[in-house]
C-alpha atoms as a PDB file:
ATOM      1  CA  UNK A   1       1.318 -12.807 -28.425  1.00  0.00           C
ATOM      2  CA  UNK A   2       2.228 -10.053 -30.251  1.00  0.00           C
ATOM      3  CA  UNK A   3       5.146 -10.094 -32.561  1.00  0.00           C
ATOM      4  CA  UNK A   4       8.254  -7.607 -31.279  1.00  0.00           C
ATOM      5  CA  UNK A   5       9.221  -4.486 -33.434  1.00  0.00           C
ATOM      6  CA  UNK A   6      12.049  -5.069 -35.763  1.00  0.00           C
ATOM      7  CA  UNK A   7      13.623  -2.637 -33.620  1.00  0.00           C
ATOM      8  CA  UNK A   8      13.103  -4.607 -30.410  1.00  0.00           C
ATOM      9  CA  UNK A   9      16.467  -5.498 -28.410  1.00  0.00           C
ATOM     10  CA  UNK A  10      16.064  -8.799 -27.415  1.00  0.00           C
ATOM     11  CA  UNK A  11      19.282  -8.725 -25.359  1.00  0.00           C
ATOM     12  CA  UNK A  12      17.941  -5.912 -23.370  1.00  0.00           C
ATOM     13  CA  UNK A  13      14.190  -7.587 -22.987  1.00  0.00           C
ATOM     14  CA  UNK A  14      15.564 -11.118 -21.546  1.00  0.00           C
ATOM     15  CA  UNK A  15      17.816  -8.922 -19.442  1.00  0.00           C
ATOM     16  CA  UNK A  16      15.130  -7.494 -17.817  1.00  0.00           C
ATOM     17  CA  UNK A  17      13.253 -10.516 -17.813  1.00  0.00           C
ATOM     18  CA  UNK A  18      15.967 -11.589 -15.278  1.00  0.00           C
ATOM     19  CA  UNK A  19      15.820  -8.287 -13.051  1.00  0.00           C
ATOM     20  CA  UNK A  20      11.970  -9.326 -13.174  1.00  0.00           C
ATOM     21  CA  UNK A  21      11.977 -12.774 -11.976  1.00  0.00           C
ATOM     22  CA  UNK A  22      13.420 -11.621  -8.537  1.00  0.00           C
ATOM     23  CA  UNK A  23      10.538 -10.541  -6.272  1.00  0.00           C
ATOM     24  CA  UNK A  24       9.275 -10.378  -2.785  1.00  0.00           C
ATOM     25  CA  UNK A  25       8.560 -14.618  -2.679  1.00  0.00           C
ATOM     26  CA  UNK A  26      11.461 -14.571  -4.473  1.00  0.00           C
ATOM     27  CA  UNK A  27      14.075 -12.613  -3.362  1.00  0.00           C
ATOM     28  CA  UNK A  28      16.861 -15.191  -3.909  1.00  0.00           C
ATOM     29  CA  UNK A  29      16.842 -17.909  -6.684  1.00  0.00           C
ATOM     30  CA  UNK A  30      18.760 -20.206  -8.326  1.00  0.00           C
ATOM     31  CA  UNK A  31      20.385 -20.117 -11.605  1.00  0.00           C
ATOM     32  CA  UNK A  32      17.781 -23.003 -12.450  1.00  0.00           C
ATOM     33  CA  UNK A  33      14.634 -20.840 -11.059  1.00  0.00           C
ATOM     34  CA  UNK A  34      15.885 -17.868 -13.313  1.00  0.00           C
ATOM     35  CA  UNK A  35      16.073 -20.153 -16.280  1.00  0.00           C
ATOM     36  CA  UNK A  36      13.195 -21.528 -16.053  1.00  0.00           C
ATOM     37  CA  UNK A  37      10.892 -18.637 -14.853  1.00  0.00           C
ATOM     38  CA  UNK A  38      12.393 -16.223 -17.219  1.00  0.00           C
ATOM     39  CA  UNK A  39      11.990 -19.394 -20.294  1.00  0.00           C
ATOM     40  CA  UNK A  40      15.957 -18.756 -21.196  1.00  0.00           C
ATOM     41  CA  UNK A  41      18.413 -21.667 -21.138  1.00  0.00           C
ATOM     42  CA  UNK A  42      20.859 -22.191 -18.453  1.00  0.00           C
ATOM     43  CA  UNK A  43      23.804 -21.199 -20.024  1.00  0.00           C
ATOM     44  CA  UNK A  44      22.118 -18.080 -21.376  1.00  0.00           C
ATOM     45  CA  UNK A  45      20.667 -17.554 -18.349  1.00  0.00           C
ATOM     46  CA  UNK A  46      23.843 -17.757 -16.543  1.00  0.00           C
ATOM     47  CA  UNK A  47      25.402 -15.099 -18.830  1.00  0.00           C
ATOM     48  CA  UNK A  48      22.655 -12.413 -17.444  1.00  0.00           C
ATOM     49  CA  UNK A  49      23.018 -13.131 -14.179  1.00  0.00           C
ATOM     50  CA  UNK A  50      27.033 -12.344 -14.112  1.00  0.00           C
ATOM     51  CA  UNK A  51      26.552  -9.494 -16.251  1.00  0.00           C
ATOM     52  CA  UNK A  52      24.453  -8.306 -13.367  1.00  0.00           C
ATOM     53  CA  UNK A  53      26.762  -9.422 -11.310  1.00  0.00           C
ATOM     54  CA  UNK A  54      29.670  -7.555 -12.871  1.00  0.00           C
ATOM     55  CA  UNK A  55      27.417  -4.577 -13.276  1.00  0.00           C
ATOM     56  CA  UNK A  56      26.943  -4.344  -9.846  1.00  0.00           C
ATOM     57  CA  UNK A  57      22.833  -5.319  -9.780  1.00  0.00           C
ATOM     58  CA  UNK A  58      22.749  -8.895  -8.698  1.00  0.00           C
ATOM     59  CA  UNK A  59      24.612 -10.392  -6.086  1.00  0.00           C
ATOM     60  CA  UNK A  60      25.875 -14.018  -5.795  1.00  0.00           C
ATOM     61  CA  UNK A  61      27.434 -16.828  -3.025  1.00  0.00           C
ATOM     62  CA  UNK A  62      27.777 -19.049  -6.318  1.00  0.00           C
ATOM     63  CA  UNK A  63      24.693 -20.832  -6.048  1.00  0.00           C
ATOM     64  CA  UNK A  64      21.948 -18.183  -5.188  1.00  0.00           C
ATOM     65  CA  UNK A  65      21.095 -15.150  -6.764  1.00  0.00           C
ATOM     66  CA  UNK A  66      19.849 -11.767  -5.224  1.00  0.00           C
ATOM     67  CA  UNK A  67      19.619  -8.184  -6.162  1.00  0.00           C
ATOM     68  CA  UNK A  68      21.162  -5.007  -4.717  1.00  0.00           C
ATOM     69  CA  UNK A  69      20.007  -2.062  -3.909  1.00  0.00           C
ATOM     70  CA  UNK A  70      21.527  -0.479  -7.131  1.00  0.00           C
ATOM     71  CA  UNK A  71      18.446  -1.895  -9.003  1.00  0.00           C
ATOM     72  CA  UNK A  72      16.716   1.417  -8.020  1.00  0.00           C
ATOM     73  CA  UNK A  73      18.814   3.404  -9.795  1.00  0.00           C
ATOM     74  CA  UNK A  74      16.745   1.885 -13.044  1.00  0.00           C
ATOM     75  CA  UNK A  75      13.692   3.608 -12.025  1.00  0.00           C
ATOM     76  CA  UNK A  76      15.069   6.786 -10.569  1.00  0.00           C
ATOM     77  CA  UNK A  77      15.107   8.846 -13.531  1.00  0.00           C
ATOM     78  CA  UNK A  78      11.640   7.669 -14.649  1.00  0.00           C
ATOM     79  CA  UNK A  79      10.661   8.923 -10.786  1.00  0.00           C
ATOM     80  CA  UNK A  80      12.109  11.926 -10.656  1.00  0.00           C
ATOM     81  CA  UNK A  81      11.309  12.976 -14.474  1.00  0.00           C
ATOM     82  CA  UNK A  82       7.845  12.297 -13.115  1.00  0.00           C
ATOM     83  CA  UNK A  83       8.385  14.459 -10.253  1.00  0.00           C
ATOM     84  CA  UNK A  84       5.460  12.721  -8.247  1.00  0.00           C
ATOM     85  CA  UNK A  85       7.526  11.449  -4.735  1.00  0.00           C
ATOM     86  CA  UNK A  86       8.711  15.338  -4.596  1.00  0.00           C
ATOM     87  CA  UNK A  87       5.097  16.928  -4.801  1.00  0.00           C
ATOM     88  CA  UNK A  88       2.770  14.302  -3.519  1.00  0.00           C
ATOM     89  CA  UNK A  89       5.215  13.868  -0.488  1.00  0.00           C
ATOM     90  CA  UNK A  90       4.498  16.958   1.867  1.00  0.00           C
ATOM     91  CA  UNK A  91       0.485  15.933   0.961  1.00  0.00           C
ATOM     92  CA  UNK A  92       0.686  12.773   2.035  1.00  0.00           C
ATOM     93  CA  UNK A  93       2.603  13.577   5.392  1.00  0.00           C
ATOM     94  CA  UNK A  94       0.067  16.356   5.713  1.00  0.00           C
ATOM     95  CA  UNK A  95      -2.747  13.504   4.908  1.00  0.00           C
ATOM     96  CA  UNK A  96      -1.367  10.983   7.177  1.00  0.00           C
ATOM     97  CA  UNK A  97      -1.114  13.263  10.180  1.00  0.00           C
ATOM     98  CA  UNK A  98      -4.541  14.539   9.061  1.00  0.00           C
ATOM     99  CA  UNK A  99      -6.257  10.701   9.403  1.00  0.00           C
ATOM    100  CA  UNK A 100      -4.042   8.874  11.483  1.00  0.00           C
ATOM    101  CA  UNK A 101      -3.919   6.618   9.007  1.00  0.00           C
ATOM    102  CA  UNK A 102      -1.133   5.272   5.927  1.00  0.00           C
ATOM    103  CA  UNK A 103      -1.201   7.018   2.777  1.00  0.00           C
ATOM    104  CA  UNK A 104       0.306   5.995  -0.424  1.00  0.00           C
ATOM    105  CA  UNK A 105       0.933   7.106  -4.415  1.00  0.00           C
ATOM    106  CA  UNK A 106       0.963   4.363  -7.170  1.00  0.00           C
ATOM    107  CA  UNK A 107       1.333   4.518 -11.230  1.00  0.00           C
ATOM    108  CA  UNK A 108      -0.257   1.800 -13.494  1.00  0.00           C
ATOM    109  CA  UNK A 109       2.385  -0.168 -14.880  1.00  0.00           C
ATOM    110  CA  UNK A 110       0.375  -2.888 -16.939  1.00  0.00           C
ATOM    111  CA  UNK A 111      -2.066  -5.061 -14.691  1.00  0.00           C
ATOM    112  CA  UNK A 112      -0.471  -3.989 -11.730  1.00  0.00           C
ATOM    113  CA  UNK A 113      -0.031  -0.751  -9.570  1.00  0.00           C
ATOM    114  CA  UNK A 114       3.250   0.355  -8.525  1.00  0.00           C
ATOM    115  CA  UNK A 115       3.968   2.504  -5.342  1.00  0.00           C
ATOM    116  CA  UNK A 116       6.203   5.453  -5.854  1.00  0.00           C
ATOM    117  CA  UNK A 117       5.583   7.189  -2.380  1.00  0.00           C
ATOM    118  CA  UNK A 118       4.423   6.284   0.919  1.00  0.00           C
ATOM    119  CA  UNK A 119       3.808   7.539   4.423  1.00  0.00           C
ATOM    120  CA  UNK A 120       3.197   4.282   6.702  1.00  0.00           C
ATOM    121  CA  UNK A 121       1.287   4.735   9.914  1.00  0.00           C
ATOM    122  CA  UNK A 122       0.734   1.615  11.146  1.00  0.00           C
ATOM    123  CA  UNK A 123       1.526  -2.058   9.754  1.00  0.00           C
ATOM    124  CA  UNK A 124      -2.167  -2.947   8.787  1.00  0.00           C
ATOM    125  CA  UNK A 125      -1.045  -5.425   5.704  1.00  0.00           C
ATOM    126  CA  UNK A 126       0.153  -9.059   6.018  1.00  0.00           C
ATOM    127  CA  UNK A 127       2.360  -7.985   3.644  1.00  0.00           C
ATOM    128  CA  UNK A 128       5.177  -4.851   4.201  1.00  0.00           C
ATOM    129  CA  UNK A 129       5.136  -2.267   1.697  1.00  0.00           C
ATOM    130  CA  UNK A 130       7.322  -0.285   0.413  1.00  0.00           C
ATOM    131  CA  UNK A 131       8.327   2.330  -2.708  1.00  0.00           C
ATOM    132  CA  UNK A 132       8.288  -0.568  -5.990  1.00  0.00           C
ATOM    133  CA  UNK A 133       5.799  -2.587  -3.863  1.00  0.00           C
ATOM    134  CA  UNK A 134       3.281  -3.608  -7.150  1.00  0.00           C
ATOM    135  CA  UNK A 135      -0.561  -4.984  -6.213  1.00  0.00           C
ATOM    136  CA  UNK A 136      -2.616  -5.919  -9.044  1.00  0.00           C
ATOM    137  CA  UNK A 137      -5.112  -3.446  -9.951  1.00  0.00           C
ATOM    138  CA  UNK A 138      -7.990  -4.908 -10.386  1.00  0.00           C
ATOM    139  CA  UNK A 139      -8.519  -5.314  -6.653  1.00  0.00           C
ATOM    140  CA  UNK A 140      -7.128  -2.023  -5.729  1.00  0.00           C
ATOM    141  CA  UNK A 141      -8.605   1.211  -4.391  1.00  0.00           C
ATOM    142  CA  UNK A 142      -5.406   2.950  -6.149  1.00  0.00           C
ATOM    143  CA  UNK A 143      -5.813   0.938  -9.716  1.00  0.00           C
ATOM    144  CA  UNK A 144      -9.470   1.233  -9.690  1.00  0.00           C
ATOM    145  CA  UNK A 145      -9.363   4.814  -9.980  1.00  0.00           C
ATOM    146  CA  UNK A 146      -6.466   4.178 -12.460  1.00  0.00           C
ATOM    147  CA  UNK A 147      -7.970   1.347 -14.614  1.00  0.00           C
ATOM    148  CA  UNK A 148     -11.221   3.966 -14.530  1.00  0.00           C
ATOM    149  CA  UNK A 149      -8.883   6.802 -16.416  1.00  0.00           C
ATOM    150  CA  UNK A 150      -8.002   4.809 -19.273  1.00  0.00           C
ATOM    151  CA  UNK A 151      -9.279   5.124 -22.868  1.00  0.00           C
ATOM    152  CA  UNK A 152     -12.216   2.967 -23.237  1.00  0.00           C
ATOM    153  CA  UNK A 153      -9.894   1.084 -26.232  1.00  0.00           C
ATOM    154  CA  UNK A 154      -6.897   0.642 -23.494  1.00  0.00           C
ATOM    155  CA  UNK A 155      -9.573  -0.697 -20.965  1.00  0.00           C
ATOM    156  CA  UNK A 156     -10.931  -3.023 -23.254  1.00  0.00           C
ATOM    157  CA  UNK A 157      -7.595  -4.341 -24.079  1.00  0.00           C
ATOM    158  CA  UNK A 158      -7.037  -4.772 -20.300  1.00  0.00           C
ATOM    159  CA  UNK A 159     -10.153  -5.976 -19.507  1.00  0.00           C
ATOM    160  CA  UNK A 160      -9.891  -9.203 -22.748  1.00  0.00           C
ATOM    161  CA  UNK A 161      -6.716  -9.995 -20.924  1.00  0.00           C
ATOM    162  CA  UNK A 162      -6.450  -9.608 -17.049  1.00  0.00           C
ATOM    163  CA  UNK A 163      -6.990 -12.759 -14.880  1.00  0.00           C
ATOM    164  CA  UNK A 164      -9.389 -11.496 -11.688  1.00  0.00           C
ATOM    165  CA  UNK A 165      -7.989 -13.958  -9.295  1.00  0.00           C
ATOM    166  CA  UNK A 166     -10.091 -14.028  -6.217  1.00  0.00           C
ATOM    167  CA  UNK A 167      -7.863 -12.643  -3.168  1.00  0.00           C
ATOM    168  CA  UNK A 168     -10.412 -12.860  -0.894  1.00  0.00           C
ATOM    169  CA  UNK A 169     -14.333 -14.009  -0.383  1.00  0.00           C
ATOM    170  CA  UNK A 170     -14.900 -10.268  -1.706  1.00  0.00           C
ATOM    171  CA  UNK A 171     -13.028 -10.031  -4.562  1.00  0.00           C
ATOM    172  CA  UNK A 172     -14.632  -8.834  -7.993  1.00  0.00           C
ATOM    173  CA  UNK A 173     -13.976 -11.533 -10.148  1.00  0.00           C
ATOM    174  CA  UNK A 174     -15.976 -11.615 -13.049  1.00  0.00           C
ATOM    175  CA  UNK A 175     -15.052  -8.794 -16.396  1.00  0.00           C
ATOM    176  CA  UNK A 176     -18.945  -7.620 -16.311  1.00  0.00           C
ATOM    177  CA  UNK A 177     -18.727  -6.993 -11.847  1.00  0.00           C
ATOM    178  CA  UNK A 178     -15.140  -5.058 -12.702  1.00  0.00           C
ATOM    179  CA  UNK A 179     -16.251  -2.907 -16.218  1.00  0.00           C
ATOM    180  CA  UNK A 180     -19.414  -1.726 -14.034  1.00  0.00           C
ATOM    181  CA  UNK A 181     -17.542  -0.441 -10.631  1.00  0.00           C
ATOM    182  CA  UNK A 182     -15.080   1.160 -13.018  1.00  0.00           C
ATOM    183  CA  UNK A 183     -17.745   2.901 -14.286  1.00  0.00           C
ATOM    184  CA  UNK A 184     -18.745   3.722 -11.297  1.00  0.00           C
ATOM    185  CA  UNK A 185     -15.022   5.004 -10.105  1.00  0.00           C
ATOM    186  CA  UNK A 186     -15.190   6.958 -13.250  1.00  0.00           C
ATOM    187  CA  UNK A 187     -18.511   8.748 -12.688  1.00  0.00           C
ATOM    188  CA  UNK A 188     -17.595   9.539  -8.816  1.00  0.00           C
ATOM    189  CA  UNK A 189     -14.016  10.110  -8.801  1.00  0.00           C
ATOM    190  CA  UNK A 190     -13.105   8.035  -6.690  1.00  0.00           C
ATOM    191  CA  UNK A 191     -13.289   4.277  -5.166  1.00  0.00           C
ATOM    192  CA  UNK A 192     -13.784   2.385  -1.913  1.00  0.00           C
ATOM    193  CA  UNK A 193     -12.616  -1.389  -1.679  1.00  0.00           C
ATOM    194  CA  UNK A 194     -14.017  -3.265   0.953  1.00  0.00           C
ATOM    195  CA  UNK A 195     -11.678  -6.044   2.148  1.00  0.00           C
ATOM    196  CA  UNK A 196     -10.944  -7.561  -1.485  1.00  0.00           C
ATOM    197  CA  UNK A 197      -7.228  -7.120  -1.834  1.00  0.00           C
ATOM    198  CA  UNK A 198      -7.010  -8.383   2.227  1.00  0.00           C
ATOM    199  CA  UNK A 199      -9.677  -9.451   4.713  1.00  0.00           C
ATOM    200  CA  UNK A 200     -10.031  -6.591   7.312  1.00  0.00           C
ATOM    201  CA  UNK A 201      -8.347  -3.969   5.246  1.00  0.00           C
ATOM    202  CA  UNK A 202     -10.290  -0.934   3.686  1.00  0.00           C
ATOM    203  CA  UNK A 203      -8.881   1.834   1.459  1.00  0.00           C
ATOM    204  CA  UNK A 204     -10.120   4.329  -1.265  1.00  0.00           C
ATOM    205  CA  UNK A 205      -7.864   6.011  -3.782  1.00  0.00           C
ATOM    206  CA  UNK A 206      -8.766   9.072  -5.826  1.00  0.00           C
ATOM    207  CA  UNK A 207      -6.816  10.235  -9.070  1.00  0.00           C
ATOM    208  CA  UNK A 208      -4.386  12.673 -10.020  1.00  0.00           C
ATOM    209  CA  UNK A 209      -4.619  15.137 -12.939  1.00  0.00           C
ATOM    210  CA  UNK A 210      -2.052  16.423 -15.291  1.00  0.00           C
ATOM    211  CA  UNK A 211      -2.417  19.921 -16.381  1.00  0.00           C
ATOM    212  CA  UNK A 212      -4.075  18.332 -19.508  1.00  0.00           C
ATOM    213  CA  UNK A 213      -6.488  16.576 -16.825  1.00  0.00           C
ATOM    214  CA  UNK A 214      -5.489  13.258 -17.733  1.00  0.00           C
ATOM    215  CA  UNK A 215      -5.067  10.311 -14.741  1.00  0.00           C
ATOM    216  CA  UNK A 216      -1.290   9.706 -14.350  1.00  0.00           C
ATOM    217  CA  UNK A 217      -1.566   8.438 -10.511  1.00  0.00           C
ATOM    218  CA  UNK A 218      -3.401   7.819  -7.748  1.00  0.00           C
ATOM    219  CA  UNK A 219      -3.721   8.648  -3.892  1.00  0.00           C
ATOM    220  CA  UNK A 220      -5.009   6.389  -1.083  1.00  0.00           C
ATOM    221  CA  UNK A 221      -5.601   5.946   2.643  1.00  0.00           C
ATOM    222  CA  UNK A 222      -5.737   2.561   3.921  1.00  0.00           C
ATOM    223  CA  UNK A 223      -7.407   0.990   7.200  1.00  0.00           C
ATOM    224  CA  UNK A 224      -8.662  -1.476   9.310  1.00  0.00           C
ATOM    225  CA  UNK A 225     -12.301  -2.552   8.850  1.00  0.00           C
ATOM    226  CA  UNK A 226     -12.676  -2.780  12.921  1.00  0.00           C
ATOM    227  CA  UNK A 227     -11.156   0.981  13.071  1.00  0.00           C
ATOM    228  CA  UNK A 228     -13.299   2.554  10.123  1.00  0.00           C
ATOM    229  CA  UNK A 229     -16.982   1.245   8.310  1.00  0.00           C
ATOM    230  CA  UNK A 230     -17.952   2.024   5.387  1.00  0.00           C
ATOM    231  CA  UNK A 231     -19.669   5.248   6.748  1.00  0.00           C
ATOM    232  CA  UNK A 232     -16.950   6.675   8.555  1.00  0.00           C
ATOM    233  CA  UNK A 233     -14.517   6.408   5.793  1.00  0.00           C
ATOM    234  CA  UNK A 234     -16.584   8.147   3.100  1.00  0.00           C
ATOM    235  CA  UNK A 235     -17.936  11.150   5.980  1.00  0.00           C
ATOM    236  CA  UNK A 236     -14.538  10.973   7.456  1.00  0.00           C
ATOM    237  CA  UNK A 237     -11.943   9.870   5.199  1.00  0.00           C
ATOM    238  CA  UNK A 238     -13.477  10.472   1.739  1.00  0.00           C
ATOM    239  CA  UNK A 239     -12.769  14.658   2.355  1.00  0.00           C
ATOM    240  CA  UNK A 240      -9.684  14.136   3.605  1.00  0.00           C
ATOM    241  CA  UNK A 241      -8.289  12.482   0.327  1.00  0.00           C
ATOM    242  CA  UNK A 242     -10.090  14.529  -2.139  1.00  0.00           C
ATOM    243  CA  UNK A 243      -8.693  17.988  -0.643  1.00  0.00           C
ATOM    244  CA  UNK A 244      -5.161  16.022  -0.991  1.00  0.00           C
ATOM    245  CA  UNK A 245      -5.858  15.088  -4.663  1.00  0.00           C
ATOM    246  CA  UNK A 246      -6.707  18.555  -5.888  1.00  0.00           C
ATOM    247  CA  UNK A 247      -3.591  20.031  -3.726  1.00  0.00           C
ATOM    248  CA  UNK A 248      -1.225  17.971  -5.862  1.00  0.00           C
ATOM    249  CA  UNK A 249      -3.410  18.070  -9.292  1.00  0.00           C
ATOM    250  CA  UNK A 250      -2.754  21.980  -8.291  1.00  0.00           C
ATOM    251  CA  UNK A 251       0.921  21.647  -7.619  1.00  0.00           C
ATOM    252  CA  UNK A 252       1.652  19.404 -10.892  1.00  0.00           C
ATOM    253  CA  UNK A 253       0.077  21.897 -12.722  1.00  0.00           C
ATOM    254  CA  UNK A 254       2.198  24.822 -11.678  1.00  0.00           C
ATOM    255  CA  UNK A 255       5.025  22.529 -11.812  1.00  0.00           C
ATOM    256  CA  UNK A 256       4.031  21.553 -15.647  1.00  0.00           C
ATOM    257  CA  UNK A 257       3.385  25.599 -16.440  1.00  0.00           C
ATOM    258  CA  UNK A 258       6.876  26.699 -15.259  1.00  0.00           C
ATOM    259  CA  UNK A 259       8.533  23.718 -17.597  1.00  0.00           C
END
């Protein structure tokens, strides 16, 4: 493990450590879960969780823990500095009504892909997903084509440390399977994932350009395997998403000149 700065706020990281530990299994814990998924003592522990508490970002009934709603107020400046919700969202509604089908943004934050706009169609997932909703990339459409932007050095570093935990009997699991498809994303510009982050669901994911042409997100359409094969979604769906992409790589870039 690398060794913190000697500017590194260790308050502030075991803070947010706390926020962290609080997920969608986990939406309410105890002050004993915290501790001990978060590696903090009780009593330290403890003090975090009331400072939330008295900050107005966790909730409590005195033996569970849960957050509030003001947690998004963290990311909102990062979102709307970014500015990606307020352009990618008429393209995506314009997308969705397009396909029929749900359409989505993410970022890369570490191993994992992070949705910062959505336009649900349908419930296809097991799982309900909304804006924060993180999947790990590896077995993404949407951090495929993210993972495939990176500096070879950054995707070596993520590649010597990810853990390709089979989510289905089609998941890539092996470093050499994953480096090879994202070589593949990289030289087509964009990916299709066949029922390996959930059996029956298909989706592809193309990037999005800064004006310096550098990969800072990532669009996709998702479906059912019974509704769309593999044909049908690169002759129907495949268009569909690229015209999208280059809309908004054409609307951040007027955006970014006029800053």
């Amino acid at each position: 493990m690398t060794e913190p700065s000697p500017d590194f706020v260790q308050s502030l990281g075991r803070g947010l450590a706390v926020i962290r530990s609080f997920d969608a299994d986990h939406p309410r814990r105890t002050l004993s879960e915290v501790a001990k998924d978060t590696d903090l003592t009780r009593a330290t522990a403890r003090r975090f969780l009331l400072t939330l508490v008295e900050l107005g970002y966790v909730r409590t009934d005195g033996s569970l823990f849960w957050l509030t709603p003001r947690v998004l107020e963290l990311g909102y400046s990062f979102l709307s500095s970014l500015s990606l919700p307020d352009v990618a969202g008429p393209h995506l509604e314009t997308l969705a009504e397009r396909v029929h089908e749900s359409t989505s943004v993410s970022i890369l934050d570490g191993a994992d892909v992070v949705y910062v706009a959505r336009v649900p169609v349908s419930r296809i997932m097991t799982v309900s997903i909304n804006i924060g909703t993180r999947f790990p990339a590896f077995a993404t459409s949407m951090g495929r084509v993210l993972l495939a932007g990176l500096s070879e050095d950054s995707l070596d570093e993520y590649l010597s440390e990810v853990t390709l935990a089979p989510l289905t009997g089609k998941t890539i699991d092996t470093v050499e399977q994953l480096r090879e498809e994202l070589n593949q994303v990289r030289d087509d510009g964009y990916c299709i994932v066949d029922q390996e982050l959930e059996e029956g669901l298909r989706s592809l994911g193309a990037p999005v350009h800064d004006r310096s042409g550098a990969v800072v997100a990532a669009v996709n359409i998702s479906t059912q395997a019974a509704r769309y094969s593999m044909a049908a979604v690169r002759d129907t769906l495949l268009p569909a998403l690229l015209e999208t992409t280059s809309a908004i790589d054409l609307d951040l870039a007027r955006m970014q000149s006029n800053t």
